[in-house]
N, C-alpha and C. Protein backbone atom coordinates (compact mmCIF):
# COMPACT_ATOMS: atom_id res chain seq x y z
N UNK A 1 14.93 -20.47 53.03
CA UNK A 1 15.67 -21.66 53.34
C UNK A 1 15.46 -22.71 52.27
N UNK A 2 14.42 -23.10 51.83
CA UNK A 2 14.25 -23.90 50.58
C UNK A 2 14.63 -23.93 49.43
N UNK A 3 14.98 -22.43 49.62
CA UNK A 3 15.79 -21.98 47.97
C UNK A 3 16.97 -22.10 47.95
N UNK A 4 17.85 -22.27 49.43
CA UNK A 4 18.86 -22.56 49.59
C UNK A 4 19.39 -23.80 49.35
N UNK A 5 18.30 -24.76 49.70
CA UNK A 5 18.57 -26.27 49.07
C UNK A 5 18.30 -26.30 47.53
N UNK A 6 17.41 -25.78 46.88
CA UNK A 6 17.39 -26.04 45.71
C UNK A 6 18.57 -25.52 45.07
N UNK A 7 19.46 -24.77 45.46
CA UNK A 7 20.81 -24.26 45.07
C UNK A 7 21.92 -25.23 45.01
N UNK A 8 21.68 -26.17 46.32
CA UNK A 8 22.54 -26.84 46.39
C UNK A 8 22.60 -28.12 45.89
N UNK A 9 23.58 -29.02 45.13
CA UNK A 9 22.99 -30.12 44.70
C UNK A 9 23.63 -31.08 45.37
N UNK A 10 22.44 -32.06 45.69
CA UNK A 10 22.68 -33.30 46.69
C UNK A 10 23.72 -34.30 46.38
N UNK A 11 24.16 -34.92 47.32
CA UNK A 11 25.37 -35.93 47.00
C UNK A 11 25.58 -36.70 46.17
N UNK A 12 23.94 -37.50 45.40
CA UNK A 12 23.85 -37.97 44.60
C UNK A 12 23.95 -37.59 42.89
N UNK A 13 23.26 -36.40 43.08
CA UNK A 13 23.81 -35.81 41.96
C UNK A 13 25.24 -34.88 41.69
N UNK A 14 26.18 -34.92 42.48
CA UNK A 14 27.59 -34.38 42.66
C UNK A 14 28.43 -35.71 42.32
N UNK A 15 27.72 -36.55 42.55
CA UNK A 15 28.23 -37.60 41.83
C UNK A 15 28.01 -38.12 40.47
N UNK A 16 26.90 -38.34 40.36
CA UNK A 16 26.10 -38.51 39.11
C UNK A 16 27.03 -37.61 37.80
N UNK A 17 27.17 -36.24 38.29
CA UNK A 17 27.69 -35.02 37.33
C UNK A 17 29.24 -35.30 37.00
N UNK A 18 29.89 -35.90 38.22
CA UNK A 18 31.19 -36.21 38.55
C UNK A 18 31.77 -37.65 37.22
N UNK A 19 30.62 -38.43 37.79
CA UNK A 19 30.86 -39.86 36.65
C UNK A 19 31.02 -39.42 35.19
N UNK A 20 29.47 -38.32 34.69
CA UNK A 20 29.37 -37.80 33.06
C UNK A 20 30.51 -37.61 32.86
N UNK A 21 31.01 -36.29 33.52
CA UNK A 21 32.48 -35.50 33.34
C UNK A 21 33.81 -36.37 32.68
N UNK A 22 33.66 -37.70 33.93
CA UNK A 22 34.94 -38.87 34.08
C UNK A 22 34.55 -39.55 32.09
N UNK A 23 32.94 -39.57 32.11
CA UNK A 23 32.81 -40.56 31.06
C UNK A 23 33.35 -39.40 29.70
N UNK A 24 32.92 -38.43 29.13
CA UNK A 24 33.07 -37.12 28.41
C UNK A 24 34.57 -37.80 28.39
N UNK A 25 35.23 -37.21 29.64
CA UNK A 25 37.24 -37.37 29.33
C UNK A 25 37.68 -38.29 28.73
N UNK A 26 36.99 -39.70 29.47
CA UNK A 26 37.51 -41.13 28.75
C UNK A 26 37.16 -41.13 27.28
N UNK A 27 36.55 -40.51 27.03
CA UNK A 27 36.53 -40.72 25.41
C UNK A 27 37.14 -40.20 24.55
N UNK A 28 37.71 -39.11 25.44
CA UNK A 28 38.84 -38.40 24.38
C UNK A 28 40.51 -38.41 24.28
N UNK A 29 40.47 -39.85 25.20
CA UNK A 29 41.79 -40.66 25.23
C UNK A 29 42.40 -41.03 23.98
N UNK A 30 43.26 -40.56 23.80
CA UNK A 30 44.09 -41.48 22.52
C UNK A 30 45.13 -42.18 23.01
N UNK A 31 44.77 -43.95 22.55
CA UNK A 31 45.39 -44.94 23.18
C UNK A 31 46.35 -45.04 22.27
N UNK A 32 47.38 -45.20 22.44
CA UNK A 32 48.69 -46.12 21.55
C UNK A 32 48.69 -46.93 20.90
N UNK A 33 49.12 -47.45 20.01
CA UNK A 33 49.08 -48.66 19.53
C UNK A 33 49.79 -49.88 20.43
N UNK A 34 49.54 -51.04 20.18
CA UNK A 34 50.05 -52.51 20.99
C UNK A 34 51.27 -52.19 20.75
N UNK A 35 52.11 -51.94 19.76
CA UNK A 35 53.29 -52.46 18.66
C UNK A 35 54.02 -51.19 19.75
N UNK A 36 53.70 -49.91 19.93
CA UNK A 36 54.35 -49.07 20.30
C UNK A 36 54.74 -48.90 21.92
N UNK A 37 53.28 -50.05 22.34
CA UNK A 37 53.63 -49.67 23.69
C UNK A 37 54.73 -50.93 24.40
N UNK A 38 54.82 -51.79 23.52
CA UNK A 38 55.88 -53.35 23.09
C UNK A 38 56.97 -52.84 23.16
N UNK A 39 57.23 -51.62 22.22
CA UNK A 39 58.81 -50.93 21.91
C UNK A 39 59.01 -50.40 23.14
N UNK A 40 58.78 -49.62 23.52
CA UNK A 40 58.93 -48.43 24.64
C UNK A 40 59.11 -49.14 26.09
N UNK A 41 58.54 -50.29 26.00
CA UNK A 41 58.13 -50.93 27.21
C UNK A 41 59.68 -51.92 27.15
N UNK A 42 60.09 -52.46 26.04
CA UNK A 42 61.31 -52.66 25.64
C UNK A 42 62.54 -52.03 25.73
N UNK A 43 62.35 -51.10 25.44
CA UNK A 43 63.38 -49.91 25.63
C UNK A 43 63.49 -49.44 27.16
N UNK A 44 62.56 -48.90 27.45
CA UNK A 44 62.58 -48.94 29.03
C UNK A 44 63.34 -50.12 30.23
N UNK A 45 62.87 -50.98 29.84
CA UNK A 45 63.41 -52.32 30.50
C UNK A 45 64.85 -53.06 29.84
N UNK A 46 65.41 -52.46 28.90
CA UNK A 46 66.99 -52.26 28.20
C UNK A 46 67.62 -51.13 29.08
N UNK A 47 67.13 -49.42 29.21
CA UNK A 47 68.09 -48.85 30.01
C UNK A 47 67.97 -49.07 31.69
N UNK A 48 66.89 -50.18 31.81
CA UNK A 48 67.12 -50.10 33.48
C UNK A 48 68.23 -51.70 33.78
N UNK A 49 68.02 -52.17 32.61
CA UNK A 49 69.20 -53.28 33.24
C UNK A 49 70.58 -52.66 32.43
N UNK A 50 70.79 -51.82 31.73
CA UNK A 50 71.76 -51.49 31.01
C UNK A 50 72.36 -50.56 32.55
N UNK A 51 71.81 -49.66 32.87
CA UNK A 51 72.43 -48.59 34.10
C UNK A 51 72.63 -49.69 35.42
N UNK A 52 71.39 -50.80 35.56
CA UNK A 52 71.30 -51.44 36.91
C UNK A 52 73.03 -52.54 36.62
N UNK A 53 73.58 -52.90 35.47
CA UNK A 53 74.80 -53.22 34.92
C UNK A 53 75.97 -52.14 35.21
N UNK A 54 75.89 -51.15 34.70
CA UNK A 54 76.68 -50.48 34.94
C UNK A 54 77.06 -49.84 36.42
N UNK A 55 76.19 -49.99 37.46
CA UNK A 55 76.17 -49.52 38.69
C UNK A 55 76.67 -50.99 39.17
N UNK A 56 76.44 -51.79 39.23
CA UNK A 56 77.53 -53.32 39.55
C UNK A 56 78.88 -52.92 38.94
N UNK A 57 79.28 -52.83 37.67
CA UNK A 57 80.55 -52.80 37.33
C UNK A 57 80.74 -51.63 38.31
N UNK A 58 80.97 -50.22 38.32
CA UNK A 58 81.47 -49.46 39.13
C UNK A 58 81.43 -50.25 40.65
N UNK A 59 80.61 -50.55 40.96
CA UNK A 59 80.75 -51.28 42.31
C UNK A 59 81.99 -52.24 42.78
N UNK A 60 81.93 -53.45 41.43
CA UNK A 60 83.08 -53.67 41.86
C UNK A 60 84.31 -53.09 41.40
N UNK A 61 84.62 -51.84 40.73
CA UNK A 61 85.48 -51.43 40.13
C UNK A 61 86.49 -50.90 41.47
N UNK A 62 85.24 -50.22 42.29
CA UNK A 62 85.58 -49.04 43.23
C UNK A 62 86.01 -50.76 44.69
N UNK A 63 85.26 -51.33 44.97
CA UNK A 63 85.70 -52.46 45.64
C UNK A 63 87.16 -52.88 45.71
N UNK A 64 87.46 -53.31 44.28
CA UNK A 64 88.62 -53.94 43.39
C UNK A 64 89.97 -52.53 44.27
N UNK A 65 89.33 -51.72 43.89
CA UNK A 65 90.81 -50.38 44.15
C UNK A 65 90.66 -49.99 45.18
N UNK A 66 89.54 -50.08 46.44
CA UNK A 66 89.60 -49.80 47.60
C UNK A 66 90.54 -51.38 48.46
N UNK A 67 90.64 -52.21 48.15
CA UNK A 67 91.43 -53.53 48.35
C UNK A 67 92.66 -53.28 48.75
N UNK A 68 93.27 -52.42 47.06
CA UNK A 68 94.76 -52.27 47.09
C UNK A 68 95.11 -51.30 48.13
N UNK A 69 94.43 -50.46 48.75
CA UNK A 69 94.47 -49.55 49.61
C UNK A 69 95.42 -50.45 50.97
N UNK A 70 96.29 -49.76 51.20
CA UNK A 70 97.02 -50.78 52.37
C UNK A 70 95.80 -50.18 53.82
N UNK A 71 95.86 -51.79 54.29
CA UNK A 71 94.94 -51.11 55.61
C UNK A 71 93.25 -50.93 55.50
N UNK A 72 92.84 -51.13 53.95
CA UNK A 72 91.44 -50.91 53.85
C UNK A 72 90.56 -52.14 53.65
């Protein structure tokens, strides 16, 4: 039975092993540059008001010609 605990490792060190692991990964992050994440972050926020634009115009496009509809 004792050897069975020494097999097993306690909560503290399942953690302990868990953090190294987390710290090891974080270091082998390659961050972006400022300048690139400026562009992208730019660009991103151009096609969501560019489509969130274009989904209004169709809106009222389809509005506009459901009107002429006699009765609608």
């Amino acid at each position: 039975m004792s050897e069975e605990k020494k097999d097993e490792l306690t909560l503290k060190e399942k953690i302990t092993t868990y953090l190294k692991g987390v710290k090891a990964e974080w270091g082998k992050i390659t961050w972006p540059e400022k300048r690139q994440v400026v562009v992208e972050t730019v660009v991103v926020l151009f096609v969501v008001f560019f489509f969130t634009f274009m989904v209004f115009i169709f809106d009222k496009l389809f509005d506009f010609m459901f009107k002429l509809i006699p009765g609608g």
